[in-house]
PDB file of N, CA and C in Angstrom:
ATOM      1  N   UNK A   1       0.987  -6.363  19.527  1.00  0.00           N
ATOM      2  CA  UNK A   1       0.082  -7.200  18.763  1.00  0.00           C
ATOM      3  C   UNK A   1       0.905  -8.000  17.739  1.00  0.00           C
ATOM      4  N   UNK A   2       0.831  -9.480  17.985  1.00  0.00           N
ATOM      5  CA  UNK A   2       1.549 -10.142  16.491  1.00  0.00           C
ATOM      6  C   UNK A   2       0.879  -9.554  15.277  1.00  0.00           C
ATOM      7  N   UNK A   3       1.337 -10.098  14.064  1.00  0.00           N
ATOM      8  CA  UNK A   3       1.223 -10.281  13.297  1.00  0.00           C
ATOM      9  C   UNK A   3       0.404 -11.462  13.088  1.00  0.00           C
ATOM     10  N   UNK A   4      -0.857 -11.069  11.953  1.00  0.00           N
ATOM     11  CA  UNK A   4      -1.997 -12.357  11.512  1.00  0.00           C
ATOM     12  C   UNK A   4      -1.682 -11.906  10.146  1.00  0.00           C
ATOM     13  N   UNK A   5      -1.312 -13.934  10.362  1.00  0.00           N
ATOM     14  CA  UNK A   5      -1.008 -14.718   8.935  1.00  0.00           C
ATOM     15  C   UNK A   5      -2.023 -15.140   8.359  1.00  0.00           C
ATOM     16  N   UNK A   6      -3.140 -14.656   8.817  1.00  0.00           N
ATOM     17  CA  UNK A   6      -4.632 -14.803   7.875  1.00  0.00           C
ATOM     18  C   UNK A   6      -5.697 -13.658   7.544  1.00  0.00           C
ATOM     19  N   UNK A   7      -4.342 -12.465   7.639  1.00  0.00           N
ATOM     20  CA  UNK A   7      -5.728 -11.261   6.764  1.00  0.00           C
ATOM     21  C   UNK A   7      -5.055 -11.492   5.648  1.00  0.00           C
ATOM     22  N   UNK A   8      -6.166 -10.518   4.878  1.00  0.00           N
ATOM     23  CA  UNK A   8      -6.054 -10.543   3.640  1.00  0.00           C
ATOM     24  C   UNK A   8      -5.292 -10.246   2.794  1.00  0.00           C
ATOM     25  N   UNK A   9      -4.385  -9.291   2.826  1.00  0.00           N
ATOM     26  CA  UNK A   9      -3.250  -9.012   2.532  1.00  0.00           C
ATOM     27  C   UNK A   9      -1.838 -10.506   2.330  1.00  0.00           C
ATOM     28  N   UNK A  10      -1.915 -11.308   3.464  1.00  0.00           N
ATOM     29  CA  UNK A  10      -0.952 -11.846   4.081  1.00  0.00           C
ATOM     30  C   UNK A  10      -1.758 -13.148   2.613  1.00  0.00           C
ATOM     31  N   UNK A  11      -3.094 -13.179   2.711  1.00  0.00           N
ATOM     32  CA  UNK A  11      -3.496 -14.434   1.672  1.00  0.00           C
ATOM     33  C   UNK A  11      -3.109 -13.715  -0.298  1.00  0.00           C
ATOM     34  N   UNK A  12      -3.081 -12.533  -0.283  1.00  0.00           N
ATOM     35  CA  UNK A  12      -2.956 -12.383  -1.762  1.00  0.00           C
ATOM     36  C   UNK A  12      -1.086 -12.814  -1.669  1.00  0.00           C
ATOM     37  N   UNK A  13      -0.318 -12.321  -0.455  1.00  0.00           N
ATOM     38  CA  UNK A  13       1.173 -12.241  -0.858  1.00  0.00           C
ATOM     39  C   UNK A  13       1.606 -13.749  -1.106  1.00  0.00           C
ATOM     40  N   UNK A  14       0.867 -15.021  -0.461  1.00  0.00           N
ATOM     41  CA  UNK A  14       0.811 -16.522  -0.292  1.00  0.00           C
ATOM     42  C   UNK A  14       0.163 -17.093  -1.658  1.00  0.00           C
ATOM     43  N   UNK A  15      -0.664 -16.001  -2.596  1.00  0.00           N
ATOM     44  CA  UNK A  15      -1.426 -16.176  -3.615  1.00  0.00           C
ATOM     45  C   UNK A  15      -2.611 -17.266  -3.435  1.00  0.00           C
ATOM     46  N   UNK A  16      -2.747 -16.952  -2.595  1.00  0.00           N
ATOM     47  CA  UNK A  16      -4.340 -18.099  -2.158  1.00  0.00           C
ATOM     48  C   UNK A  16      -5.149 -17.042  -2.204  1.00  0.00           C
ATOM     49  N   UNK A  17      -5.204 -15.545  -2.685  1.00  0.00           N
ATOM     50  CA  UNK A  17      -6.131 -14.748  -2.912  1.00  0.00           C
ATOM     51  C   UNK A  17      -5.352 -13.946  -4.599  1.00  0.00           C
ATOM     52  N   UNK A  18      -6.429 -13.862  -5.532  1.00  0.00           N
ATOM     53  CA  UNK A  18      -6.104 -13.582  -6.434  1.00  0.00           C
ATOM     54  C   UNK A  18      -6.617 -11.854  -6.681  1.00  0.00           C
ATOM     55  N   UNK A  19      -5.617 -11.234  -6.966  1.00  0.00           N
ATOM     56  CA  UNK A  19      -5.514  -9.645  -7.238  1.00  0.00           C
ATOM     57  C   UNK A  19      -5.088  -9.297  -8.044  1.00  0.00           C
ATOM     58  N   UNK A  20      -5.380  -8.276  -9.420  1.00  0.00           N
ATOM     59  CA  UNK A  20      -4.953  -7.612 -10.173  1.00  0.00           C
ATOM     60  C   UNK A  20      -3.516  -6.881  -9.899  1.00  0.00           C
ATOM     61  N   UNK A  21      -2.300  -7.308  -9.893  1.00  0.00           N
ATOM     62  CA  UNK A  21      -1.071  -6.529  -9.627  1.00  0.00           C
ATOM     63  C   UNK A  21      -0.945  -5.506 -10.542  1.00  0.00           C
ATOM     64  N   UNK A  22      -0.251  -4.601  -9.927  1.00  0.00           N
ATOM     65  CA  UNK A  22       0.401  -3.611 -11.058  1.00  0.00           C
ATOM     66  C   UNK A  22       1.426  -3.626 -11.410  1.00  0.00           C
ATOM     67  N   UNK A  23       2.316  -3.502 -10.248  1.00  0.00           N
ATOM     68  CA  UNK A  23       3.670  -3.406 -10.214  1.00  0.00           C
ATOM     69  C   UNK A  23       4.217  -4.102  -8.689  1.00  0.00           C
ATOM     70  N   UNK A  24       5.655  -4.810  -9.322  1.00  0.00           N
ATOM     71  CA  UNK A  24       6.085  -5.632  -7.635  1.00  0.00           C
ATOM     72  C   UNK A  24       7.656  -5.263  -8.478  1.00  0.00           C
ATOM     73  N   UNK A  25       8.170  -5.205  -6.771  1.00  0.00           N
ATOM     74  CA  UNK A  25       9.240  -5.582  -6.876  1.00  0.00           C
ATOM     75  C   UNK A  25       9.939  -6.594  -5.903  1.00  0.00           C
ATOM     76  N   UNK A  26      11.352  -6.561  -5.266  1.00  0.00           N
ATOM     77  CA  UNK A  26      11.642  -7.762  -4.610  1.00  0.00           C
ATOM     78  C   UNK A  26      10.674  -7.803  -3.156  1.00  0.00           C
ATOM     79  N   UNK A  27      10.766  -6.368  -2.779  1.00  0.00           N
ATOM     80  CA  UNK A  27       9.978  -6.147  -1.561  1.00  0.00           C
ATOM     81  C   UNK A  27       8.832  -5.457  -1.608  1.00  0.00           C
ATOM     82  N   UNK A  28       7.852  -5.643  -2.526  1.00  0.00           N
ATOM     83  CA  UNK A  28       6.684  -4.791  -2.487  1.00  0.00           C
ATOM     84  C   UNK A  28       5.937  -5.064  -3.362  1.00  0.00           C
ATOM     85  N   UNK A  29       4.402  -4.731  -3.433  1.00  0.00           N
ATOM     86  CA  UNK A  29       3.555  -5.237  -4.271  1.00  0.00           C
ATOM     87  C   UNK A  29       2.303  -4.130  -4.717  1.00  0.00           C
ATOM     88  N   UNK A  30       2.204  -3.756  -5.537  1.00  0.00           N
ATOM     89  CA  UNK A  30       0.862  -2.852  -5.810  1.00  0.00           C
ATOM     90  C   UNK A  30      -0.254  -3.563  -6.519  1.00  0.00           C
ATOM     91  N   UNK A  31      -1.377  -3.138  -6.064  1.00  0.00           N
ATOM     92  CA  UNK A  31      -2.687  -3.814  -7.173  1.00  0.00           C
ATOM     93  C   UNK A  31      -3.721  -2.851  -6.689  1.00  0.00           C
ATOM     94  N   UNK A  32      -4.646  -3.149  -7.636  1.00  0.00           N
ATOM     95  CA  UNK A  32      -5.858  -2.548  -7.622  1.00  0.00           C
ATOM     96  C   UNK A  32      -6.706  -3.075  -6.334  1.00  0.00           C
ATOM     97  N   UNK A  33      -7.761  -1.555  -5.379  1.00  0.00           N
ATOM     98  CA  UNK A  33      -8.190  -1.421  -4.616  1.00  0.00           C
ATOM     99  C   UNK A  33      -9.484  -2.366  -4.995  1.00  0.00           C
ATOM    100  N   UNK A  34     -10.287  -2.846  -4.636  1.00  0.00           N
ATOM    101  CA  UNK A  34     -11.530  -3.734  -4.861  1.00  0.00           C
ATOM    102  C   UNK A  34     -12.589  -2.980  -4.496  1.00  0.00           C
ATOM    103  N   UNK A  35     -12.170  -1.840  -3.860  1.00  0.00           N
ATOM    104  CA  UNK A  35     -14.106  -0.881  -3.652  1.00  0.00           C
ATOM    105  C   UNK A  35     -13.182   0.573  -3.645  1.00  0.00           C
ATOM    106  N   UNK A  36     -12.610   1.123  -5.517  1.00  0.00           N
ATOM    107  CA  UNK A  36     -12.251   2.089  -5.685  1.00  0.00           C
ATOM    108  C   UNK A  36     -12.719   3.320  -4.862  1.00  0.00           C
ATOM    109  N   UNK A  37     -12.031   4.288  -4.470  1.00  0.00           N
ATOM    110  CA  UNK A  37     -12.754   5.200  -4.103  1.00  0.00           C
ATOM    111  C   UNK A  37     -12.062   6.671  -4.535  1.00  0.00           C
ATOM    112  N   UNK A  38     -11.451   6.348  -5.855  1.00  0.00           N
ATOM    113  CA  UNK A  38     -10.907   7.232  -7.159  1.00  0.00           C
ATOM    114  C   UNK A  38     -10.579   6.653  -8.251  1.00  0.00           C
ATOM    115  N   UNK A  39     -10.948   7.238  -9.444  1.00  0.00           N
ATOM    116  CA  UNK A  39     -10.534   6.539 -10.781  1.00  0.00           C
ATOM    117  C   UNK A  39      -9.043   5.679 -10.591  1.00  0.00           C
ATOM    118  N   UNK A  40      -8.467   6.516  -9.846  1.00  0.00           N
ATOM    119  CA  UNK A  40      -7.260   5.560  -9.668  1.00  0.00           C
ATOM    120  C   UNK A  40      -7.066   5.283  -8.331  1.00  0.00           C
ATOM    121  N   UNK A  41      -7.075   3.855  -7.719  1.00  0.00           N
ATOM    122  CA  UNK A  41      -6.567   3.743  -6.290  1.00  0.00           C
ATOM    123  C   UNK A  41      -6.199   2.767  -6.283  1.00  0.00           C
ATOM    124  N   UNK A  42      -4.725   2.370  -5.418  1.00  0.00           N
ATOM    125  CA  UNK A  42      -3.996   1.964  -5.691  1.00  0.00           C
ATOM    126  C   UNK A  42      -3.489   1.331  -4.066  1.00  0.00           C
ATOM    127  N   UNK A  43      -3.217   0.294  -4.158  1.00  0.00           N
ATOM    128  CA  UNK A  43      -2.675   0.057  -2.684  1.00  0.00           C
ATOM    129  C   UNK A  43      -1.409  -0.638  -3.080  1.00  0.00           C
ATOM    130  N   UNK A  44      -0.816  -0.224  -2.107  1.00  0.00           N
ATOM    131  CA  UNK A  44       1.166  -0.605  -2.094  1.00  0.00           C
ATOM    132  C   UNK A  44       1.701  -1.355  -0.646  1.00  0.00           C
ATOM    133  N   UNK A  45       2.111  -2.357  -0.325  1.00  0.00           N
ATOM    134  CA  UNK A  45       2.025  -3.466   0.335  1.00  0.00           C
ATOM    135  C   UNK A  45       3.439  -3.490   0.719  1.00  0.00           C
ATOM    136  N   UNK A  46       4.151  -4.099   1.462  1.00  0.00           N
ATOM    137  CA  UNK A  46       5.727  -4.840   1.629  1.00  0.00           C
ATOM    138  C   UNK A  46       4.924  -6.236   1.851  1.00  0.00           C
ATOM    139  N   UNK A  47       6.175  -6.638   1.595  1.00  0.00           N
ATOM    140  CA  UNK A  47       6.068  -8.559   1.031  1.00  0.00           C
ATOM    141  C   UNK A  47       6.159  -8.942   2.653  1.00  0.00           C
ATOM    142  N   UNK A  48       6.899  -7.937   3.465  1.00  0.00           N
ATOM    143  CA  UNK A  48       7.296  -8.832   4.764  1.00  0.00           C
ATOM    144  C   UNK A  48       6.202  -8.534   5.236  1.00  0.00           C
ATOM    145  N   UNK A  49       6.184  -8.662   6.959  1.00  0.00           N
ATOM    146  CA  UNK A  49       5.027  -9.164   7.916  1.00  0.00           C
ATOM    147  C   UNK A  49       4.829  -7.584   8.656  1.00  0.00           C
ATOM    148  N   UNK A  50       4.320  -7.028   8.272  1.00  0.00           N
ATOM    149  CA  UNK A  50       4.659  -5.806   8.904  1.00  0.00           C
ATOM    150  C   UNK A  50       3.504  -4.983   9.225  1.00  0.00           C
ATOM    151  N   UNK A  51       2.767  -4.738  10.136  1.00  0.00           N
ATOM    152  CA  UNK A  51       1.271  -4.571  10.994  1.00  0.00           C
ATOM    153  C   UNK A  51       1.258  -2.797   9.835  1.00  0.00           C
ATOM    154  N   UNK A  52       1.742  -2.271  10.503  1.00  0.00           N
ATOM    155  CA  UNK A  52       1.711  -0.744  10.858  1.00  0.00           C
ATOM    156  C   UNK A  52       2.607   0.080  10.383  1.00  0.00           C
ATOM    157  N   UNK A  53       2.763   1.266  10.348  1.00  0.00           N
ATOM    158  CA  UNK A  53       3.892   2.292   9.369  1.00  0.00           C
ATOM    159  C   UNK A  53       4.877   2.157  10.471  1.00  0.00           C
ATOM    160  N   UNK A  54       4.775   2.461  11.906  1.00  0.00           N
ATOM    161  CA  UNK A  54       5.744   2.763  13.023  1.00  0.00           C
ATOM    162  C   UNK A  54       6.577   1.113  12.638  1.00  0.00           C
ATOM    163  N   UNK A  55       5.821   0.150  12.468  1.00  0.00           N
ATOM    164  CA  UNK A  55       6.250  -1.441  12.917  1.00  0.00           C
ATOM    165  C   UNK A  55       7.375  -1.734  11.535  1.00  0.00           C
ATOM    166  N   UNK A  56       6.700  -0.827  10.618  1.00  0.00           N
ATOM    167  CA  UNK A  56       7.520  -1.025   9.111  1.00  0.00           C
ATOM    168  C   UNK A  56       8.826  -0.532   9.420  1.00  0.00           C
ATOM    169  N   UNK A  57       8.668   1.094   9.947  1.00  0.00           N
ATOM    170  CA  UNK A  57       9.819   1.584   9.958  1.00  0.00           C
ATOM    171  C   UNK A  57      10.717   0.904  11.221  1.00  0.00           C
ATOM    172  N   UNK A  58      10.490   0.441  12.288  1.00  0.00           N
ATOM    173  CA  UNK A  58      11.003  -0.252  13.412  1.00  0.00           C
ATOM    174  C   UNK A  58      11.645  -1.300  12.482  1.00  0.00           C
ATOM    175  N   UNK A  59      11.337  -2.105  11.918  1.00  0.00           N
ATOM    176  CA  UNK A  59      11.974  -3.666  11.532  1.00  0.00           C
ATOM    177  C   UNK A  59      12.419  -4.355  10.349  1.00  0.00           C
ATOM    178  N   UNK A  60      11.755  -3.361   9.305  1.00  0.00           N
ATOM    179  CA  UNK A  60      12.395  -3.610   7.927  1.00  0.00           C
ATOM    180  C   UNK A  60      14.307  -2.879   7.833  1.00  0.00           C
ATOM    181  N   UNK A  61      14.406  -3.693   7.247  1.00  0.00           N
ATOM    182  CA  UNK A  61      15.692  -3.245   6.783  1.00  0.00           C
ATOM    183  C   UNK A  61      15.785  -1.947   6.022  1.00  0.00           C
ATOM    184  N   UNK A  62      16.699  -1.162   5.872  1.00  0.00           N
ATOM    185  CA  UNK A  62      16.947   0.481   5.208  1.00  0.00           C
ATOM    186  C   UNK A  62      16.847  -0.292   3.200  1.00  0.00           C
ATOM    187  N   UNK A  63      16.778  -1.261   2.913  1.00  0.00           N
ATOM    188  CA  UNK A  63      16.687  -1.959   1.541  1.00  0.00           C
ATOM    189  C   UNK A  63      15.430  -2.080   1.339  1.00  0.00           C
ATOM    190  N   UNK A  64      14.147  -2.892   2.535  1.00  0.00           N
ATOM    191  CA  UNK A  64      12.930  -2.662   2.266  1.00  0.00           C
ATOM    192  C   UNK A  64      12.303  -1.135   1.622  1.00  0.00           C
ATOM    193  N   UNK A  65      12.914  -0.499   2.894  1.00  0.00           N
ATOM    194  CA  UNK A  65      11.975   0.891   3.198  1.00  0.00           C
ATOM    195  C   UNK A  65      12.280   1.622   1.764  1.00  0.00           C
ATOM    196  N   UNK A  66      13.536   1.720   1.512  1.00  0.00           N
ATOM    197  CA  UNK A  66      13.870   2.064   0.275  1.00  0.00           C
ATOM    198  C   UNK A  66      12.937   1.440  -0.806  1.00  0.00           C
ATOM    199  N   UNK A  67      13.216   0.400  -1.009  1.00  0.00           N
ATOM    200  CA  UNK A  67      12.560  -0.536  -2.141  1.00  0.00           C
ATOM    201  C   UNK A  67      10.392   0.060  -2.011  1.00  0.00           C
ATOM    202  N   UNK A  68      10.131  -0.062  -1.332  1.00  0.00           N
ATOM    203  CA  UNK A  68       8.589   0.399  -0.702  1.00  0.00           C
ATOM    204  C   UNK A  68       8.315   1.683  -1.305  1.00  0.00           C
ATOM    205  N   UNK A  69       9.020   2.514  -1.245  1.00  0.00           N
ATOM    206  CA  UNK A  69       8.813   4.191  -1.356  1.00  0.00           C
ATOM    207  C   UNK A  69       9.250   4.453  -3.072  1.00  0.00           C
ATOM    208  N   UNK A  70      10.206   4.313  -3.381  1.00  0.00           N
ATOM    209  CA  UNK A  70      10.506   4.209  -4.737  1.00  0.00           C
ATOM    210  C   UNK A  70       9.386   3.528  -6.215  1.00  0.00           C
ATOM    211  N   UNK A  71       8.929   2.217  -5.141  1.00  0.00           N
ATOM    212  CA  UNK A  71       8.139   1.627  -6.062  1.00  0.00           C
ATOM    213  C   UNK A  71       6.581   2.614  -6.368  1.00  0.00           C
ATOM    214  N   UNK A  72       6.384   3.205  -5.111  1.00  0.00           N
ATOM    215  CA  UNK A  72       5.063   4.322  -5.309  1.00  0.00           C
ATOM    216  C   UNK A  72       5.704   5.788  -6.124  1.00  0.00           C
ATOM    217  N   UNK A  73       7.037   5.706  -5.699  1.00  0.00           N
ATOM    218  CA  UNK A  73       7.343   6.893  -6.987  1.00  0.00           C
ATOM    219  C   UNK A  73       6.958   6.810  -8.557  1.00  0.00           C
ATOM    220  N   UNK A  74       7.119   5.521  -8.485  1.00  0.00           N
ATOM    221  CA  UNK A  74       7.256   4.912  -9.710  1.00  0.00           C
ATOM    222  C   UNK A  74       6.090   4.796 -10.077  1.00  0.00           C
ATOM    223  N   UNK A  75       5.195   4.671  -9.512  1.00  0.00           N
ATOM    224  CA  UNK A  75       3.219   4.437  -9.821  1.00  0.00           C
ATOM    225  C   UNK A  75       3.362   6.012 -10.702  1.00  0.00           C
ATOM    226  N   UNK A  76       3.612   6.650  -9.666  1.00  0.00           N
ATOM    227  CA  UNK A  76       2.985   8.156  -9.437  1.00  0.00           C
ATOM    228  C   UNK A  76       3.954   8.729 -11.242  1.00  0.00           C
ATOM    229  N   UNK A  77       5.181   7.948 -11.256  1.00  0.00           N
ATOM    230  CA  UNK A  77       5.611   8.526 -12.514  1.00  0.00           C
ATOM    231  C   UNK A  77       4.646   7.799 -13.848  1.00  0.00           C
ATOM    232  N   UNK A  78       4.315   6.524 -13.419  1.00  0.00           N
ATOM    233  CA  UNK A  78       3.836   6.041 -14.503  1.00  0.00           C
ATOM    234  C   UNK A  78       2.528   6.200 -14.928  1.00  0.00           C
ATOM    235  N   UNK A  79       2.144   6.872 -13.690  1.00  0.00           N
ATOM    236  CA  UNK A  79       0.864   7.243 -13.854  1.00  0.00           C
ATOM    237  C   UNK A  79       0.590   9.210 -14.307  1.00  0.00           C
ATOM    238  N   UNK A  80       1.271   9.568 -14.343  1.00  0.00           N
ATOM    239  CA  UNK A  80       1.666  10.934 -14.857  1.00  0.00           C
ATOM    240  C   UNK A  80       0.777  11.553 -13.861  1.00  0.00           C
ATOM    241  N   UNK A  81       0.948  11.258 -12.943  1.00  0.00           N
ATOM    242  CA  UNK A  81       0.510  12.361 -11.228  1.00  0.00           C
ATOM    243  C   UNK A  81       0.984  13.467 -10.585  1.00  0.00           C
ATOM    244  N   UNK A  82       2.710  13.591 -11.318  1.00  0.00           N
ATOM    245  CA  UNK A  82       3.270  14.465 -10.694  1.00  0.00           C
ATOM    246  C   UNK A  82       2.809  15.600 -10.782  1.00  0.00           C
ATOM    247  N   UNK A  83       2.382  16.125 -12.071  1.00  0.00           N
ATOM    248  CA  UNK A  83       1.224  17.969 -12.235  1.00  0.00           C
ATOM    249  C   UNK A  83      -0.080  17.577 -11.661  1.00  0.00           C
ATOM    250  N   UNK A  84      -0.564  16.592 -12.262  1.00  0.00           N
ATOM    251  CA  UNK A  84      -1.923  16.919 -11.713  1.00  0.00           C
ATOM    252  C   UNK A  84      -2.108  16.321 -10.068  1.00  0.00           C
ATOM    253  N   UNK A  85      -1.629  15.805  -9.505  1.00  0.00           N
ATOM    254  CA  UNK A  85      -1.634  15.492  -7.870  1.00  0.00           C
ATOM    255  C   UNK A  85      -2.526  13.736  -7.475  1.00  0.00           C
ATOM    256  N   UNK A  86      -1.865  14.086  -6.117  1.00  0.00           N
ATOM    257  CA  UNK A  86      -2.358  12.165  -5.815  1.00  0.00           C
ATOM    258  C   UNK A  86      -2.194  12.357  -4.342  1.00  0.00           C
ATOM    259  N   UNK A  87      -2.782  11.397  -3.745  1.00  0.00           N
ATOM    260  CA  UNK A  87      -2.938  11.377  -2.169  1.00  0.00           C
ATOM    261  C   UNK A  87      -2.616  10.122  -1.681  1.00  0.00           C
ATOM    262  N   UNK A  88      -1.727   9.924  -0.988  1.00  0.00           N
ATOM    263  CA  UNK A  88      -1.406   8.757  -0.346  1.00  0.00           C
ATOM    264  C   UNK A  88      -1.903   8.753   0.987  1.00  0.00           C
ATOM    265  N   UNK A  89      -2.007   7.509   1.386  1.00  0.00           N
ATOM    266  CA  UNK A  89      -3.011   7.617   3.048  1.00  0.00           C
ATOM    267  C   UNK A  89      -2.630   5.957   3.626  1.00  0.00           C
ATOM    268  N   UNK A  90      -2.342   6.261   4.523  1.00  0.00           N
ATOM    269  CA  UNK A  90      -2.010   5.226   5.705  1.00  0.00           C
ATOM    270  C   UNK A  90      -2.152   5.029   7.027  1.00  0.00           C
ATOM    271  N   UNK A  91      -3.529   4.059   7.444  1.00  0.00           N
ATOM    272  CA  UNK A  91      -4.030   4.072   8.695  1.00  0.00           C
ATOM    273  C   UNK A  91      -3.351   3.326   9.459  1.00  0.00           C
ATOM    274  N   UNK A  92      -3.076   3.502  10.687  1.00  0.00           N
ATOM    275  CA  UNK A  92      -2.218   2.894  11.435  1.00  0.00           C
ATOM    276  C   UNK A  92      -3.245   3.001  13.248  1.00  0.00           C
ATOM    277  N   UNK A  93      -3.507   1.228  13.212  1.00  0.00           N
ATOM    278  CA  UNK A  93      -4.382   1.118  14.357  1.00  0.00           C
ATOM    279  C   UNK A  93      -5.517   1.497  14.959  1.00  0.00           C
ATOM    280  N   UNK A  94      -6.344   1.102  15.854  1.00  0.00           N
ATOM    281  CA  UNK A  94      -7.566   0.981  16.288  1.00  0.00           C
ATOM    282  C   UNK A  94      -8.293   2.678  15.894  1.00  0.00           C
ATOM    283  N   UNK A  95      -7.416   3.808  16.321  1.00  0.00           N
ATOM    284  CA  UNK A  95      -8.064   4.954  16.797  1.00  0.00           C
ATOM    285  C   UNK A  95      -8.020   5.518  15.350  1.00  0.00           C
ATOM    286  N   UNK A  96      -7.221   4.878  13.826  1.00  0.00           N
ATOM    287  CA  UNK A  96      -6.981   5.182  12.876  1.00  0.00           C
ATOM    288  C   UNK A  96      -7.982   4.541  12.133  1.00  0.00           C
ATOM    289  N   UNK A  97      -8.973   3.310  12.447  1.00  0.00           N
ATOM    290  CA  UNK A  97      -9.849   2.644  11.501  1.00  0.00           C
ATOM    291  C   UNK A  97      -8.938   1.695  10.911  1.00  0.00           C
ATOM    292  N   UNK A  98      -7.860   1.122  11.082  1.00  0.00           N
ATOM    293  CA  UNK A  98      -7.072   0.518  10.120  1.00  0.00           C
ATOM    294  C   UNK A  98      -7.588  -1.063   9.808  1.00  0.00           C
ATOM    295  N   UNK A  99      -8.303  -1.416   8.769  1.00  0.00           N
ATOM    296  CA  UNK A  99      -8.899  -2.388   8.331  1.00  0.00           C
ATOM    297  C   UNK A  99      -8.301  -3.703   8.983  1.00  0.00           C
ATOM    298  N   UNK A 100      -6.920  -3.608   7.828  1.00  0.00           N
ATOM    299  CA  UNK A 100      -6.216  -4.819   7.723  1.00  0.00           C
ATOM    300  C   UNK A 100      -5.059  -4.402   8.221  1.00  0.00           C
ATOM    301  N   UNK A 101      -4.619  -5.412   9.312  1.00  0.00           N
ATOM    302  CA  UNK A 101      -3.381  -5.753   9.836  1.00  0.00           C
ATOM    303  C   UNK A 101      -2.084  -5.650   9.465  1.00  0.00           C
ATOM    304  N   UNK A 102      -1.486  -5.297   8.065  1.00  0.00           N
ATOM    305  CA  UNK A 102      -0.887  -5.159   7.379  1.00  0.00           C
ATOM    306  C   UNK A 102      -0.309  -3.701   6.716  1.00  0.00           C
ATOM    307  N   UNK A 103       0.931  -3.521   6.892  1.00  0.00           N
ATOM    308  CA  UNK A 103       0.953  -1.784   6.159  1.00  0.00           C
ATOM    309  C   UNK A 103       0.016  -1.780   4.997  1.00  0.00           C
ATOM    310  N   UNK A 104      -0.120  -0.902   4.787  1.00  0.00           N
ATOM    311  CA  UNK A 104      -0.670  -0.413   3.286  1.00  0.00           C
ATOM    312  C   UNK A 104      -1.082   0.996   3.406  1.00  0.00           C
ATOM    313  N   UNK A 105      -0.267   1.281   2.036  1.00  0.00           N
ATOM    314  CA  UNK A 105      -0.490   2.848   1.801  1.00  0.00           C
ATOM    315  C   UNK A 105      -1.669   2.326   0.315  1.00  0.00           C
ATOM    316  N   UNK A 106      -2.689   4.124   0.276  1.00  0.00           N
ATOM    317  CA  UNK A 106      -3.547   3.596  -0.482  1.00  0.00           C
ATOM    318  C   UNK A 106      -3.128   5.249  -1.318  1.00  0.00           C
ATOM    319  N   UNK A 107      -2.873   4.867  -2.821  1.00  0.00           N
ATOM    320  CA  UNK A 107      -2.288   5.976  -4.177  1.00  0.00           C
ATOM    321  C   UNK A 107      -3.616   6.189  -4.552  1.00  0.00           C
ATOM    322  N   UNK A 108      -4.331   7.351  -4.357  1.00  0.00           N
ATOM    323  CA  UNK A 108      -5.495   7.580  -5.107  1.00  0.00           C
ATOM    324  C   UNK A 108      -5.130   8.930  -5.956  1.00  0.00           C
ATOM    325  N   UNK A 109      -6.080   9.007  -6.913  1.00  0.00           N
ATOM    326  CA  UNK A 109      -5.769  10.138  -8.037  1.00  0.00           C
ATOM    327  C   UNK A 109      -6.690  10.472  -8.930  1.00  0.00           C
ATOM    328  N   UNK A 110      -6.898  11.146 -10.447  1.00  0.00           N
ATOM    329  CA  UNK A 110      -7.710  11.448 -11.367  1.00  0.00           C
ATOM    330  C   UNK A 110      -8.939  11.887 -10.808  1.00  0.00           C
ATOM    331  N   UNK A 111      -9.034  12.418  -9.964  1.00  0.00           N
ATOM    332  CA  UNK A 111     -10.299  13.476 -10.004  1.00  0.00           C
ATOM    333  C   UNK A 111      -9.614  14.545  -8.689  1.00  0.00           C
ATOM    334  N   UNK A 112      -9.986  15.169  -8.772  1.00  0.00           N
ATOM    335  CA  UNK A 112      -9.859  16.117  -7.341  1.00  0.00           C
ATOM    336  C   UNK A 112     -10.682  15.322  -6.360  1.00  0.00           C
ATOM    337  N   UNK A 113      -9.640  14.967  -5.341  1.00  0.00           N
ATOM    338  CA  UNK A 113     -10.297  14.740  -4.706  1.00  0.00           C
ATOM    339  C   UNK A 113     -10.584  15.347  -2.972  1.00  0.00           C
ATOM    340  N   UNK A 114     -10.977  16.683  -3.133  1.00  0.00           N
ATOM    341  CA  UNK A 114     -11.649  17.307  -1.683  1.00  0.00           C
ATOM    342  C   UNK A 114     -10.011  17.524  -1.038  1.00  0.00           C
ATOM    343  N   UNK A 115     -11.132  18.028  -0.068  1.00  0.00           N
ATOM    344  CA  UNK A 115     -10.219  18.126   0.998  1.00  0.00           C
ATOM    345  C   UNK A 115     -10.319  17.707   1.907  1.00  0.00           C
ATOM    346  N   UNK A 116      -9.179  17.417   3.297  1.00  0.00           N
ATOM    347  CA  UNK A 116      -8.964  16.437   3.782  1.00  0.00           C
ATOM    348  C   UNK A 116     -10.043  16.779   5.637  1.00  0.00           C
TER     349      UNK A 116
END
């Protein structure tokens, strides 16, 4: 499956869609979820074109993947998650529900949230 240069994701990184950022770095972008589904949720993006977690890890460079993972460390430190806990979640394709075309891991936190 290509890559579509018109979900939504692909329009906030072009900034023809406007999003609350949190934190970016050269390769990555965090902002606030638009239909929270924890006091804190958080979605974390790569800047490149990248469908799926398998497609991320297939084609980004070992500088992306790095840069990607660090920057959610960095939520999780700034968000003082490490005692009290956080759930990261990443759907990948049809049989996964995966919305948007685009990686995205989603940082949720501040309440217990269940089990899985």
């Amino acid at each position: 499956m290509p890559y579509d240069n018109n979900n939504i994701f692909a329009k906030i990184l072009e900034k023809s869609l406007f999003t609350e950022i949190i934190q970016e770095n050269e390769f990555t972008i965090a902002f606030k979820d638009i239909a929270p589904q924890a006091p804190i949720h958080i979605l974390i993006i790569p800047k490149g074109k990248y469908i799926k977690y398998d497609d991320f890890l297939d084609k980004a460079s070992q500088k992306e993947v790095y840069s990607f993972f660090m920057l959610i460390n960095q939520l999780v430190k700034d968000y003082n998650l490490e005692d009290s806990g956080y759930r990261l979640i990443t759907n990948a394709g049809k049989n996964a529900n995966q919305e948007v075309p685009h990686l995205h891991f989603h940082l949720l936190a501040g309440q217990n949230l269940g089990k899985m």
